[in-house]
PDBML (XML) file of the C-alpha atoms, coordinates in Angstrom:
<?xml version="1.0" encoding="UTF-8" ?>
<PDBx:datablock datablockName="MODEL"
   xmlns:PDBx="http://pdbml.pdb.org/schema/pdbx-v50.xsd"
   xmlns:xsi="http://www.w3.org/2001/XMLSchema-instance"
   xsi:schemaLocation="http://pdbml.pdb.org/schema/pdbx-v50.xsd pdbx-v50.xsd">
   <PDBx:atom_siteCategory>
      <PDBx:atom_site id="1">
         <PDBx:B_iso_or_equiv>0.00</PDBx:B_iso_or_equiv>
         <PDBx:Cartn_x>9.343</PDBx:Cartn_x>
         <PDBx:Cartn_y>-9.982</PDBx:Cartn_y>
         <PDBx:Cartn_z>23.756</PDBx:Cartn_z>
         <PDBx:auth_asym_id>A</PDBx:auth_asym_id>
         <PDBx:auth_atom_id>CA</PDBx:auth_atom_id>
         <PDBx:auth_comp_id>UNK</PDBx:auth_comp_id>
         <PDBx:auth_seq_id>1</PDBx:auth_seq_id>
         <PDBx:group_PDB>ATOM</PDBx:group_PDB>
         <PDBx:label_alt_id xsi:nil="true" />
         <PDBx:label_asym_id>A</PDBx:label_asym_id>
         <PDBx:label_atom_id>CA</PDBx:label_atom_id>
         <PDBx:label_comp_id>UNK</PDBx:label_comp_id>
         <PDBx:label_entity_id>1</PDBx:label_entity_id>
         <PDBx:label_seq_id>1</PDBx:label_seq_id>
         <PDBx:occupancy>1.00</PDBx:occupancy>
         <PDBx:pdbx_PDB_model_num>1</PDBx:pdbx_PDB_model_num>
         <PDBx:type_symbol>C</PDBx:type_symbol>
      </PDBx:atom_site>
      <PDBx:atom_site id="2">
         <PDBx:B_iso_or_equiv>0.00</PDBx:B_iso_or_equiv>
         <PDBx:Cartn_x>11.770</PDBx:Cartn_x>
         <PDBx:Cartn_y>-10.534</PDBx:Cartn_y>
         <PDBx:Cartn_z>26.523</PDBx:Cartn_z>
         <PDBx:auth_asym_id>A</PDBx:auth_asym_id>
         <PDBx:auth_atom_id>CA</PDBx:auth_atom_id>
         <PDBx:auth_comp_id>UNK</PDBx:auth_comp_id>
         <PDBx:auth_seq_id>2</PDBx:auth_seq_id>
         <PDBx:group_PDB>ATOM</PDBx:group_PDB>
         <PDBx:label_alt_id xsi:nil="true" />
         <PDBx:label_asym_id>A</PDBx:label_asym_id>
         <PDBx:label_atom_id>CA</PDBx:label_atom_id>
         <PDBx:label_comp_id>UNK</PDBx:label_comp_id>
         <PDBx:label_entity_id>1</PDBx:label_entity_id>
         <PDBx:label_seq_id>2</PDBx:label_seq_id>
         <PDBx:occupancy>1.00</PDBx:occupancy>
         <PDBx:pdbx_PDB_model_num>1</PDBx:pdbx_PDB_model_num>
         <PDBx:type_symbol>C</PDBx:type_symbol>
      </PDBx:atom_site>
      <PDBx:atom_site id="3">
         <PDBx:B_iso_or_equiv>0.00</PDBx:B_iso_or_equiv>
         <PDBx:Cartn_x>14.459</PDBx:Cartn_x>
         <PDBx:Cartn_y>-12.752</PDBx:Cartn_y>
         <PDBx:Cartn_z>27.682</PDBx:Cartn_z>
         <PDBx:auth_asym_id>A</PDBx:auth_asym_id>
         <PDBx:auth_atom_id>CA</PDBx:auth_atom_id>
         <PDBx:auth_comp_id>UNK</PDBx:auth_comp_id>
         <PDBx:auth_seq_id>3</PDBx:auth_seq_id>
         <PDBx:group_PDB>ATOM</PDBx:group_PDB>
         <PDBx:label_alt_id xsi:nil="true" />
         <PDBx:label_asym_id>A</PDBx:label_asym_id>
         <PDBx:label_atom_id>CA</PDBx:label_atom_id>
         <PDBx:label_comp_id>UNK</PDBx:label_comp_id>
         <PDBx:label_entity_id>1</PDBx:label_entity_id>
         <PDBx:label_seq_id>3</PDBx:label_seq_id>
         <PDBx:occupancy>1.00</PDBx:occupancy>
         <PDBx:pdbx_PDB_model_num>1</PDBx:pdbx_PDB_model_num>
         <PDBx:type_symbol>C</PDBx:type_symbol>
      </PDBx:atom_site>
      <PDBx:atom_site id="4">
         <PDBx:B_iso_or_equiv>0.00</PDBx:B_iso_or_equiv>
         <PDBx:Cartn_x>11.057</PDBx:Cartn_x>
         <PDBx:Cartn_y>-14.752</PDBx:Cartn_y>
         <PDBx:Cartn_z>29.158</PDBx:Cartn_z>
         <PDBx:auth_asym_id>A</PDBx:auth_asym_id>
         <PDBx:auth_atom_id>CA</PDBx:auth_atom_id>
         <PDBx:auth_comp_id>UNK</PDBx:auth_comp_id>
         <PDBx:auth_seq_id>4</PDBx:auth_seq_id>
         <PDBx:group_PDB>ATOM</PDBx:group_PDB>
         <PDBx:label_alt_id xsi:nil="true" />
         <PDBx:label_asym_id>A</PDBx:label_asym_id>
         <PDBx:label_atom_id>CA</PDBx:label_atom_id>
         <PDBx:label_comp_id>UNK</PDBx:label_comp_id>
         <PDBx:label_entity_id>1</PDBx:label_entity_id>
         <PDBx:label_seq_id>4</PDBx:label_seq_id>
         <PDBx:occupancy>1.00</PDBx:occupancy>
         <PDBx:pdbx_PDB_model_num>1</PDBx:pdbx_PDB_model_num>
         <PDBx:type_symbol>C</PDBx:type_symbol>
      </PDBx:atom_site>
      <PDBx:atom_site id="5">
         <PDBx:B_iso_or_equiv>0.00</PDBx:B_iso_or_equiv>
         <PDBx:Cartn_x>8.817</PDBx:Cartn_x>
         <PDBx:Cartn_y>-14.277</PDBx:Cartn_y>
         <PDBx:Cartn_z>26.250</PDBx:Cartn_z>
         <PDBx:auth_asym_id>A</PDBx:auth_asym_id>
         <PDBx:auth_atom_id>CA</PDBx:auth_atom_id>
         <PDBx:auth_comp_id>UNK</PDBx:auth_comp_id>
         <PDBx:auth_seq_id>5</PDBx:auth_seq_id>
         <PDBx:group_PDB>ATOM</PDBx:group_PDB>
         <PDBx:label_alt_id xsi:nil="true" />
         <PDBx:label_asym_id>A</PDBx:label_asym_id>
         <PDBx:label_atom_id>CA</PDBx:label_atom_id>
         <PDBx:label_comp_id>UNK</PDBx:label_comp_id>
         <PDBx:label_entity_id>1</PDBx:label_entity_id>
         <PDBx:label_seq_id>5</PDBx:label_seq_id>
         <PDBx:occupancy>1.00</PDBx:occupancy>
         <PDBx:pdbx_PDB_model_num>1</PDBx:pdbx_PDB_model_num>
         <PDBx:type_symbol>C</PDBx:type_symbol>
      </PDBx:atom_site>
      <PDBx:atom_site id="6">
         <PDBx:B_iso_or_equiv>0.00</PDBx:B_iso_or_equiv>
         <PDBx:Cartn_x>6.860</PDBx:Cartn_x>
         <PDBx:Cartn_y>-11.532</PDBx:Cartn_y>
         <PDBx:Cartn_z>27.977</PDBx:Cartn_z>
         <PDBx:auth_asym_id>A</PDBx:auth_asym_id>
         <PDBx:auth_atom_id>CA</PDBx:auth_atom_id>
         <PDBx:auth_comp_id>UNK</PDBx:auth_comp_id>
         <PDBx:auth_seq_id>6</PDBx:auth_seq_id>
         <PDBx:group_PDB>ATOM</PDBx:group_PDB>
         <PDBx:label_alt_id xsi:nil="true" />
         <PDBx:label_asym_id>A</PDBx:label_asym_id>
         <PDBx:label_atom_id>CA</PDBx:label_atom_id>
         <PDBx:label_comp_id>UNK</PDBx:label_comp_id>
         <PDBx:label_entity_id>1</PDBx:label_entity_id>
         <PDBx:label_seq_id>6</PDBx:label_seq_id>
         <PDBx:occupancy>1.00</PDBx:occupancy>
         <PDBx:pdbx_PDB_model_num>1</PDBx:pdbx_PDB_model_num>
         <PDBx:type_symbol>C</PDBx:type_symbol>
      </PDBx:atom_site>
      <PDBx:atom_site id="7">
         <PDBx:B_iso_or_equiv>0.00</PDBx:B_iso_or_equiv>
         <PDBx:Cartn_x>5.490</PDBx:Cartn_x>
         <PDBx:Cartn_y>-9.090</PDBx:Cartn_y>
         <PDBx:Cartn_z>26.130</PDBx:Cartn_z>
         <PDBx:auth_asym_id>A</PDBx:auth_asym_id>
         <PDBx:auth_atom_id>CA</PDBx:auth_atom_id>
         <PDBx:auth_comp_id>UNK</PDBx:auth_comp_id>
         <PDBx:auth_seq_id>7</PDBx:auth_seq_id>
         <PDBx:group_PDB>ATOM</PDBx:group_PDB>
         <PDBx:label_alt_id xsi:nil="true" />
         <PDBx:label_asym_id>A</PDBx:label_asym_id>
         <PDBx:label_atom_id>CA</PDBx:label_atom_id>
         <PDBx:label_comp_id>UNK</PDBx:label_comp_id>
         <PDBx:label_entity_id>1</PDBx:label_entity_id>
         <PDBx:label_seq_id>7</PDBx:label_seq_id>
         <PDBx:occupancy>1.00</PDBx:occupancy>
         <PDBx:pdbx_PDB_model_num>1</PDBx:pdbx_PDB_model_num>
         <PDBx:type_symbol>C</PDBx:type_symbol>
      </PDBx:atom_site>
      <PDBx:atom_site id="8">
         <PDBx:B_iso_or_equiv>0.00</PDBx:B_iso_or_equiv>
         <PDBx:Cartn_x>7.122</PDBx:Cartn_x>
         <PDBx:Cartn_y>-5.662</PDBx:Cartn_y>
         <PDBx:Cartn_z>26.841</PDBx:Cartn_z>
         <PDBx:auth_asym_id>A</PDBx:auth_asym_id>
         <PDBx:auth_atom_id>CA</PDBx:auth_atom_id>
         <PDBx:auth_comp_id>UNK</PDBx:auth_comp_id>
         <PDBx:auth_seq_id>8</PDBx:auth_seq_id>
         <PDBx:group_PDB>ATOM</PDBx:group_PDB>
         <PDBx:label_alt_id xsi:nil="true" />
         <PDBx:label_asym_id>A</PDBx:label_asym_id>
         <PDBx:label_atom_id>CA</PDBx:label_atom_id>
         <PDBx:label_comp_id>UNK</PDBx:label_comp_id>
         <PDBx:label_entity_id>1</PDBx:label_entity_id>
         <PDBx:label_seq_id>8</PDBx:label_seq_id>
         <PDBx:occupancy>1.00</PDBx:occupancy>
         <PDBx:pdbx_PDB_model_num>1</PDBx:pdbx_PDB_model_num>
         <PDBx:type_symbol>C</PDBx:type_symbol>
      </PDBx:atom_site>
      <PDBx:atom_site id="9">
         <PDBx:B_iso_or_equiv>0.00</PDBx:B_iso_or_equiv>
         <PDBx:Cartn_x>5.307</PDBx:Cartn_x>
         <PDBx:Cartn_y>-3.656</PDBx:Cartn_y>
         <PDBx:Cartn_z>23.286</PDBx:Cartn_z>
         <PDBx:auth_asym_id>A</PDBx:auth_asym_id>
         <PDBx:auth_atom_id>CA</PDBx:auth_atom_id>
         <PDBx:auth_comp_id>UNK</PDBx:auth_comp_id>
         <PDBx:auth_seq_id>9</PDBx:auth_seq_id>
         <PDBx:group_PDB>ATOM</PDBx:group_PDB>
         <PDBx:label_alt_id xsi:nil="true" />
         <PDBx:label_asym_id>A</PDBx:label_asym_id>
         <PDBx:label_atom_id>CA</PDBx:label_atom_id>
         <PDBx:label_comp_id>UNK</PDBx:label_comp_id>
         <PDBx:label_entity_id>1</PDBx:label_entity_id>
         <PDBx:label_seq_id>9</PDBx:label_seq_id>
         <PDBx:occupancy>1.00</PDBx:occupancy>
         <PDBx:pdbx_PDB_model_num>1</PDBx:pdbx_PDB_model_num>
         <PDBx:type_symbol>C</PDBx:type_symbol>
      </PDBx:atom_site>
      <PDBx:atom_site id="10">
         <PDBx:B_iso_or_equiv>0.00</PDBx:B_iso_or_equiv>
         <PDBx:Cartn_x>3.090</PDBx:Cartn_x>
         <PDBx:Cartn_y>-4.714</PDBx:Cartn_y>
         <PDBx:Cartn_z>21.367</PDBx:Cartn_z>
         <PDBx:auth_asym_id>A</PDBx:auth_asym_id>
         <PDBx:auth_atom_id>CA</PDBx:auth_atom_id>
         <PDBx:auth_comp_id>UNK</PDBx:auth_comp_id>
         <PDBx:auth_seq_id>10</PDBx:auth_seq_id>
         <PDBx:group_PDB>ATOM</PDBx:group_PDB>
         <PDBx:label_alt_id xsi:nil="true" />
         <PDBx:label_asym_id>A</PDBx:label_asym_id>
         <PDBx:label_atom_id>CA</PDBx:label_atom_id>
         <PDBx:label_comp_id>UNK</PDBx:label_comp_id>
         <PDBx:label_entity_id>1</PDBx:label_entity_id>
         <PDBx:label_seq_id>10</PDBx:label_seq_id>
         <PDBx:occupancy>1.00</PDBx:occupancy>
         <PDBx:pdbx_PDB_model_num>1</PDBx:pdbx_PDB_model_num>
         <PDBx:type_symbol>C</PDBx:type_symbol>
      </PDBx:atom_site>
      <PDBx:atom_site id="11">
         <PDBx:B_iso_or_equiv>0.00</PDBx:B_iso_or_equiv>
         <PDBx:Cartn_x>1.308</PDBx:Cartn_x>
         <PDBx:Cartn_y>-2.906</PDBx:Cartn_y>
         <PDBx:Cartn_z>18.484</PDBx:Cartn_z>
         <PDBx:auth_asym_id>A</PDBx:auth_asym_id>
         <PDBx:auth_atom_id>CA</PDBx:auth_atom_id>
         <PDBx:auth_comp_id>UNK</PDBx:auth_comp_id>
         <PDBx:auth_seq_id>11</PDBx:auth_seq_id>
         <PDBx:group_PDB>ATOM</PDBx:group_PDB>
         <PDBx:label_alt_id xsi:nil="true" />
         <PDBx:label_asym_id>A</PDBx:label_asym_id>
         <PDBx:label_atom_id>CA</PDBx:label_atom_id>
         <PDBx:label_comp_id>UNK</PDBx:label_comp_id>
         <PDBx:label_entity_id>1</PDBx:label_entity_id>
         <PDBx:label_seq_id>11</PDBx:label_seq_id>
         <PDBx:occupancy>1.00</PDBx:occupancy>
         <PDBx:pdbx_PDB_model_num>1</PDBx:pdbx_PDB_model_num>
         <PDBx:type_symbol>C</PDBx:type_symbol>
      </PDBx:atom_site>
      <PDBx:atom_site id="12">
         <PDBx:B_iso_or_equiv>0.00</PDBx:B_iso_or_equiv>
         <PDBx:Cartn_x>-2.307</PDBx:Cartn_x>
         <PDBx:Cartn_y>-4.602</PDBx:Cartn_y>
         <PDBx:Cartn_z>17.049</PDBx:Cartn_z>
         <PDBx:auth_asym_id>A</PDBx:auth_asym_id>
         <PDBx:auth_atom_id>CA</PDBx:auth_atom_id>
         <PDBx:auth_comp_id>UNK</PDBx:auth_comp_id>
         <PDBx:auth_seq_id>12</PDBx:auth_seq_id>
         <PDBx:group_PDB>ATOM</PDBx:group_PDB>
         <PDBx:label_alt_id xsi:nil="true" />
         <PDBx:label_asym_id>A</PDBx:label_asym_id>
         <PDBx:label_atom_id>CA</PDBx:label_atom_id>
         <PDBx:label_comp_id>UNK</PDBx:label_comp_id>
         <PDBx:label_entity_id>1</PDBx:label_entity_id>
         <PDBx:label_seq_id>12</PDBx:label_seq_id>
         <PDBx:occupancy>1.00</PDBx:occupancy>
         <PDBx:pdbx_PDB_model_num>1</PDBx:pdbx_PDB_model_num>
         <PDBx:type_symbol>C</PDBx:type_symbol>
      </PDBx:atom_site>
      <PDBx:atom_site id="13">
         <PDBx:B_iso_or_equiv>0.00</PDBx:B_iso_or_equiv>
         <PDBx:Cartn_x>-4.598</PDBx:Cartn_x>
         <PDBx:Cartn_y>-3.475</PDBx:Cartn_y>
         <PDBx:Cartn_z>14.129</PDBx:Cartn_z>
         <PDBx:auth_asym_id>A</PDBx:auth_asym_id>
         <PDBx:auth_atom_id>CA</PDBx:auth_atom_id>
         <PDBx:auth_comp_id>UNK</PDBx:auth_comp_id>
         <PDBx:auth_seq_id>13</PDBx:auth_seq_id>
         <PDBx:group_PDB>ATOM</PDBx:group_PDB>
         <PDBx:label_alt_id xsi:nil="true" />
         <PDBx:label_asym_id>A</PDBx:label_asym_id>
         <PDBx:label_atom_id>CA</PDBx:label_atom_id>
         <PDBx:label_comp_id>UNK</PDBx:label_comp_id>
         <PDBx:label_entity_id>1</PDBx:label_entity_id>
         <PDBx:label_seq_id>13</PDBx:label_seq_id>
         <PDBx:occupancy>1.00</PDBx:occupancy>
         <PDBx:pdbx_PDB_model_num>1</PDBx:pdbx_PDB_model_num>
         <PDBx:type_symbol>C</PDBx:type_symbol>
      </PDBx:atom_site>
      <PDBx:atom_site id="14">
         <PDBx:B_iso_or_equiv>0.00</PDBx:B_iso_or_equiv>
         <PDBx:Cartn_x>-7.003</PDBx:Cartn_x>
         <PDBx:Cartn_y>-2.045</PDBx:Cartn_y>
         <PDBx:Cartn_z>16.971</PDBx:Cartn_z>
         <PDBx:auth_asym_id>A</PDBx:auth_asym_id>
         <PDBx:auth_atom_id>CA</PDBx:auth_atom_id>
         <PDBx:auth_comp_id>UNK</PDBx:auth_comp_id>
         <PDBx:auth_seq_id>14</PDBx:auth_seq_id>
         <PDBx:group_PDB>ATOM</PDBx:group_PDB>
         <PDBx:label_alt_id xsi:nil="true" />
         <PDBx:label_asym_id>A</PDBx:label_asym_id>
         <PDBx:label_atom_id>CA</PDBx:label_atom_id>
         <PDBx:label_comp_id>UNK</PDBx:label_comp_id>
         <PDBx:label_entity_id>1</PDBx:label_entity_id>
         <PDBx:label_seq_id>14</PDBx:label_seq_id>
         <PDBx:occupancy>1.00</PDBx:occupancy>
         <PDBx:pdbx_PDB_model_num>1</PDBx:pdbx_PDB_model_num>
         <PDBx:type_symbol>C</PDBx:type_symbol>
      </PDBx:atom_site>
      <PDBx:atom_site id="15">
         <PDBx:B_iso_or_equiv>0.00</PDBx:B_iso_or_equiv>
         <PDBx:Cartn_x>-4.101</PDBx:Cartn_x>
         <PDBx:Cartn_y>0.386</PDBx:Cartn_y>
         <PDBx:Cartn_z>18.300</PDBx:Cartn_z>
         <PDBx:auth_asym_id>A</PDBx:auth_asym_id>
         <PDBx:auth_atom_id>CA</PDBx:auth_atom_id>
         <PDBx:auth_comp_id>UNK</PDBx:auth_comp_id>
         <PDBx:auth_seq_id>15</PDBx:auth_seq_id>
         <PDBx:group_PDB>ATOM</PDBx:group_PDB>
         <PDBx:label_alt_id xsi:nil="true" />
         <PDBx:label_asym_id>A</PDBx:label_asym_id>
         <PDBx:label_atom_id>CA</PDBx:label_atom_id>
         <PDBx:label_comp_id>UNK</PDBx:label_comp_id>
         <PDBx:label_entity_id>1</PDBx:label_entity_id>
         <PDBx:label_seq_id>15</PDBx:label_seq_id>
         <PDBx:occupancy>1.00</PDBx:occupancy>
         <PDBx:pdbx_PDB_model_num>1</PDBx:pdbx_PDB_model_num>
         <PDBx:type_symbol>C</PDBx:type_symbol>
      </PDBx:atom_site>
      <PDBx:atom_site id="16">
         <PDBx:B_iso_or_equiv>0.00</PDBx:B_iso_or_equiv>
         <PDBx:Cartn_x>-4.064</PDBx:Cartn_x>
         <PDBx:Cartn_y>2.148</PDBx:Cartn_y>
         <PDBx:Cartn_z>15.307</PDBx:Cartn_z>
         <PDBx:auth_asym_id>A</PDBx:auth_asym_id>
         <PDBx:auth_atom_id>CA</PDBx:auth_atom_id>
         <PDBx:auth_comp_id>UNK</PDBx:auth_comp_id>
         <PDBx:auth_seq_id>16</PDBx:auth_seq_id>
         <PDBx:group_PDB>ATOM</PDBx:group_PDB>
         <PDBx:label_alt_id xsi:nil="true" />
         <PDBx:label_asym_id>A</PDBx:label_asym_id>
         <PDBx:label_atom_id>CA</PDBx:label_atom_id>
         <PDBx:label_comp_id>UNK</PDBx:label_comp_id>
         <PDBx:label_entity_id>1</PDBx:label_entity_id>
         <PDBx:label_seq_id>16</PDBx:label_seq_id>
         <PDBx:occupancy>1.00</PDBx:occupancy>
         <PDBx:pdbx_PDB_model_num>1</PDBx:pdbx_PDB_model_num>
         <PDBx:type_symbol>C</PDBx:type_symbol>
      </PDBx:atom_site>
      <PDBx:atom_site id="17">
         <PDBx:B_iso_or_equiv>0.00</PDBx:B_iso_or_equiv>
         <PDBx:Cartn_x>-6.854</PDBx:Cartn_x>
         <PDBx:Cartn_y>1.176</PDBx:Cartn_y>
         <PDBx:Cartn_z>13.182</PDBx:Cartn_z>
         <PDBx:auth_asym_id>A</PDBx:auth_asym_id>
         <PDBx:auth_atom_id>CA</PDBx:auth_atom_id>
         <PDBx:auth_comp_id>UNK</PDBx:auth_comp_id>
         <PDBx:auth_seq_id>17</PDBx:auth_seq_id>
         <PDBx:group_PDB>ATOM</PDBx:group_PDB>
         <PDBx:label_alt_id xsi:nil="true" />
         <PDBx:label_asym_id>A</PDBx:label_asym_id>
         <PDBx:label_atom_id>CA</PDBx:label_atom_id>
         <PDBx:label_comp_id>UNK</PDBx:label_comp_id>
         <PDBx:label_entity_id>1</PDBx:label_entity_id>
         <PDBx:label_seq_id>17</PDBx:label_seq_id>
         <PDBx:occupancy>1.00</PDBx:occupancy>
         <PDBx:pdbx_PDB_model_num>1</PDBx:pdbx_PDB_model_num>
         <PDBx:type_symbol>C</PDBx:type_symbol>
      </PDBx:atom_site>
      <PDBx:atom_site id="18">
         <PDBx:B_iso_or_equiv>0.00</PDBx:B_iso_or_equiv>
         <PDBx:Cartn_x>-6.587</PDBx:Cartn_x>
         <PDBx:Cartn_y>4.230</PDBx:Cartn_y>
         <PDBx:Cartn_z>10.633</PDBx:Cartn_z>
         <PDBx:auth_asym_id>A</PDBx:auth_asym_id>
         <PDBx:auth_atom_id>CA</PDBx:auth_atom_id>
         <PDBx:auth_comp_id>UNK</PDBx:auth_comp_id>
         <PDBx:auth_seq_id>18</PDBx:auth_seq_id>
         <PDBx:group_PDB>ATOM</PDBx:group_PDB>
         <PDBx:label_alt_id xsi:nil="true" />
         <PDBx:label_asym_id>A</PDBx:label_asym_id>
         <PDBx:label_atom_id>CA</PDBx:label_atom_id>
         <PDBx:label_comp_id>UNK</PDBx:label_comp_id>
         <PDBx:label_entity_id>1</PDBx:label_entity_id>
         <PDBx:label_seq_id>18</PDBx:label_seq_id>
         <PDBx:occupancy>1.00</PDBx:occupancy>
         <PDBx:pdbx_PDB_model_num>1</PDBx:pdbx_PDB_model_num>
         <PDBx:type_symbol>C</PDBx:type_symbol>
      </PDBx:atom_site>
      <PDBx:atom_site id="19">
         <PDBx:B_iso_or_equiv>0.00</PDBx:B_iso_or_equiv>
         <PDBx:Cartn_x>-3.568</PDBx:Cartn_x>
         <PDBx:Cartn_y>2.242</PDBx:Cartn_y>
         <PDBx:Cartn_z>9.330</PDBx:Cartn_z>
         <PDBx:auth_asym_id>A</PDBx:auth_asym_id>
         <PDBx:auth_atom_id>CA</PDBx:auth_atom_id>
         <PDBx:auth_comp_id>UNK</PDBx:auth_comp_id>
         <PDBx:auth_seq_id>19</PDBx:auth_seq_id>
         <PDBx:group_PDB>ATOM</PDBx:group_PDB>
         <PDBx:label_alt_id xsi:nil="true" />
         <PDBx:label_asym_id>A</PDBx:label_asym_id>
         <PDBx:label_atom_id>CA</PDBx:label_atom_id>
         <PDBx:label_comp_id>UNK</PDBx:label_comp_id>
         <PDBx:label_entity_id>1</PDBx:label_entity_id>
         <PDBx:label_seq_id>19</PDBx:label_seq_id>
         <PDBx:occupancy>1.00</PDBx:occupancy>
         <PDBx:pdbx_PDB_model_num>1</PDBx:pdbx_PDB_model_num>
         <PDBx:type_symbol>C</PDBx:type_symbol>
      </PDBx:atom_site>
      <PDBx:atom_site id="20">
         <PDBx:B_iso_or_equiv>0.00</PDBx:B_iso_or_equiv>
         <PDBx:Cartn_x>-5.737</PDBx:Cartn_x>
         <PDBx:Cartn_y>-0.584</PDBx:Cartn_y>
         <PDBx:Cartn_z>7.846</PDBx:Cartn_z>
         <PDBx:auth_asym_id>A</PDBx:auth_asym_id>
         <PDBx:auth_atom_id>CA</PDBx:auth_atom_id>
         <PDBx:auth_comp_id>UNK</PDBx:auth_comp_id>
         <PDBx:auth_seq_id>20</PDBx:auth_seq_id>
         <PDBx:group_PDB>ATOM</PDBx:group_PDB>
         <PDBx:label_alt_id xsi:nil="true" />
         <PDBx:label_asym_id>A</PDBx:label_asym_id>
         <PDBx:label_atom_id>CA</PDBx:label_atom_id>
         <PDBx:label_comp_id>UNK</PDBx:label_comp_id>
         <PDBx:label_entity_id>1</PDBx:label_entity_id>
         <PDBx:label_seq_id>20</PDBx:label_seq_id>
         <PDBx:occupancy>1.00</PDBx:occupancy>
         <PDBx:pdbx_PDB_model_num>1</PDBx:pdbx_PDB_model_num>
         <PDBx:type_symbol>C</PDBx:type_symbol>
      </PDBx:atom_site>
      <PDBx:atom_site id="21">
         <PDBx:B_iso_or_equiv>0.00</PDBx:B_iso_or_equiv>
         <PDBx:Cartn_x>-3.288</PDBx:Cartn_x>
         <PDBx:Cartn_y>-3.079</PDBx:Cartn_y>
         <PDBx:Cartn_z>8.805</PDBx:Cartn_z>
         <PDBx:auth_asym_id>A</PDBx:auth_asym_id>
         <PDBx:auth_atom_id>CA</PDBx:auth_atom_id>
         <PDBx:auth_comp_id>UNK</PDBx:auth_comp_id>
         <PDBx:auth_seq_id>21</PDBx:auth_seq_id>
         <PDBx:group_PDB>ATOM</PDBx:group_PDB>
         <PDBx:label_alt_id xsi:nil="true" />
         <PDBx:label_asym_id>A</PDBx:label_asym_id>
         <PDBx:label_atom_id>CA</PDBx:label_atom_id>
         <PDBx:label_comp_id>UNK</PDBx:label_comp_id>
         <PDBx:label_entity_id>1</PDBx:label_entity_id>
         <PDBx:label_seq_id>21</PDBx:label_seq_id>
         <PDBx:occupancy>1.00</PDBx:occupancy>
         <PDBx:pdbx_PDB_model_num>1</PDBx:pdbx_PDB_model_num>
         <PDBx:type_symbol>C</PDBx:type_symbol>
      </PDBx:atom_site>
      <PDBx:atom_site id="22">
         <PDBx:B_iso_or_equiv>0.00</PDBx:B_iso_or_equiv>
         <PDBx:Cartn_x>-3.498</PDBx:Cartn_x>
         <PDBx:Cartn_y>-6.320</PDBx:Cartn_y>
         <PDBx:Cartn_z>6.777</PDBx:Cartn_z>
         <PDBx:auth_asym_id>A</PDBx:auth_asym_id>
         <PDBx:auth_atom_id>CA</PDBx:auth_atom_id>
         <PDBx:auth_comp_id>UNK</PDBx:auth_comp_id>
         <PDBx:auth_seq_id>22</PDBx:auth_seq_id>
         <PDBx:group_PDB>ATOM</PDBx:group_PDB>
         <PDBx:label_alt_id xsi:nil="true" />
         <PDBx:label_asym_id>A</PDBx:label_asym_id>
         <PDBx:label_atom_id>CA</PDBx:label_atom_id>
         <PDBx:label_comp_id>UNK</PDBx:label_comp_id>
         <PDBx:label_entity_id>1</PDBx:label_entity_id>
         <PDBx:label_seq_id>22</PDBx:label_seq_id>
         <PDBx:occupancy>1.00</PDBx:occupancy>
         <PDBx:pdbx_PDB_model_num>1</PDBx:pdbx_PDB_model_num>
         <PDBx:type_symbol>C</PDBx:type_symbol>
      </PDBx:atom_site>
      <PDBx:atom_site id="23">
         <PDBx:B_iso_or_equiv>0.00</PDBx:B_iso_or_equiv>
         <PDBx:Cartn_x>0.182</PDBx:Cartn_x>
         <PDBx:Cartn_y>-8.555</PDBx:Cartn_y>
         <PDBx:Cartn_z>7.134</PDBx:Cartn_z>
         <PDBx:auth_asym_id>A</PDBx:auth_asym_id>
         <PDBx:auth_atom_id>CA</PDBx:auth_atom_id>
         <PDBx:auth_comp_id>UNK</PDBx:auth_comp_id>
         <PDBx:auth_seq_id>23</PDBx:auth_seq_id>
         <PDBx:group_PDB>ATOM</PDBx:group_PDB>
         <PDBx:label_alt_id xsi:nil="true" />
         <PDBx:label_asym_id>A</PDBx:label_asym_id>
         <PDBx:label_atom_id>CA</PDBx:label_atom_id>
         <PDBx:label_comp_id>UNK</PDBx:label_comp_id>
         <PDBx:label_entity_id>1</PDBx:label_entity_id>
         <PDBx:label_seq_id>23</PDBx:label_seq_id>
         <PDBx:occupancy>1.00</PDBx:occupancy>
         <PDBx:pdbx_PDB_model_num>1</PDBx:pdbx_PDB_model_num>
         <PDBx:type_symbol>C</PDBx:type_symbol>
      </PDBx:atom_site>
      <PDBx:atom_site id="24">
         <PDBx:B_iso_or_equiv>0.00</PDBx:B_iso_or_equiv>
         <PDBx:Cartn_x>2.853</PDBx:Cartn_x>
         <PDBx:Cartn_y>-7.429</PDBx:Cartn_y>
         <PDBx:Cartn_z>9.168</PDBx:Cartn_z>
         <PDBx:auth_asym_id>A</PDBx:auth_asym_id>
         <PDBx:auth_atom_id>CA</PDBx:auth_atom_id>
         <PDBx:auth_comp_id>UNK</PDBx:auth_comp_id>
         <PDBx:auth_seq_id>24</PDBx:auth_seq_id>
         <PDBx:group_PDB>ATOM</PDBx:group_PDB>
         <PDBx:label_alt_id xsi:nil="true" />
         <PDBx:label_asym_id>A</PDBx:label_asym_id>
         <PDBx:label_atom_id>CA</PDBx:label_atom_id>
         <PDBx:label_comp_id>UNK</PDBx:label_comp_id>
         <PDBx:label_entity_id>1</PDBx:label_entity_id>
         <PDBx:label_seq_id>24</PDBx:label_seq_id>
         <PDBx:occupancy>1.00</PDBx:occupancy>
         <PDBx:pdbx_PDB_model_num>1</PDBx:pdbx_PDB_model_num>
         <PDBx:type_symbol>C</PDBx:type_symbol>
      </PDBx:atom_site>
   </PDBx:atom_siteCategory>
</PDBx:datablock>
């Protein structure tokens, strides 16, 4: 996030489902 609480990056468990994301 930036200075405005924009988001600048994000990474979701639909980016990169192969990583079976669970808690980050």
């Amino acid at each position: 996030l930036d200075a405005d609480d924009k988001i600048v990056w994000s990474l979701t468990p639909q980016d990169l489902p192969e990583l079976n994301l669970k808690y980050a």
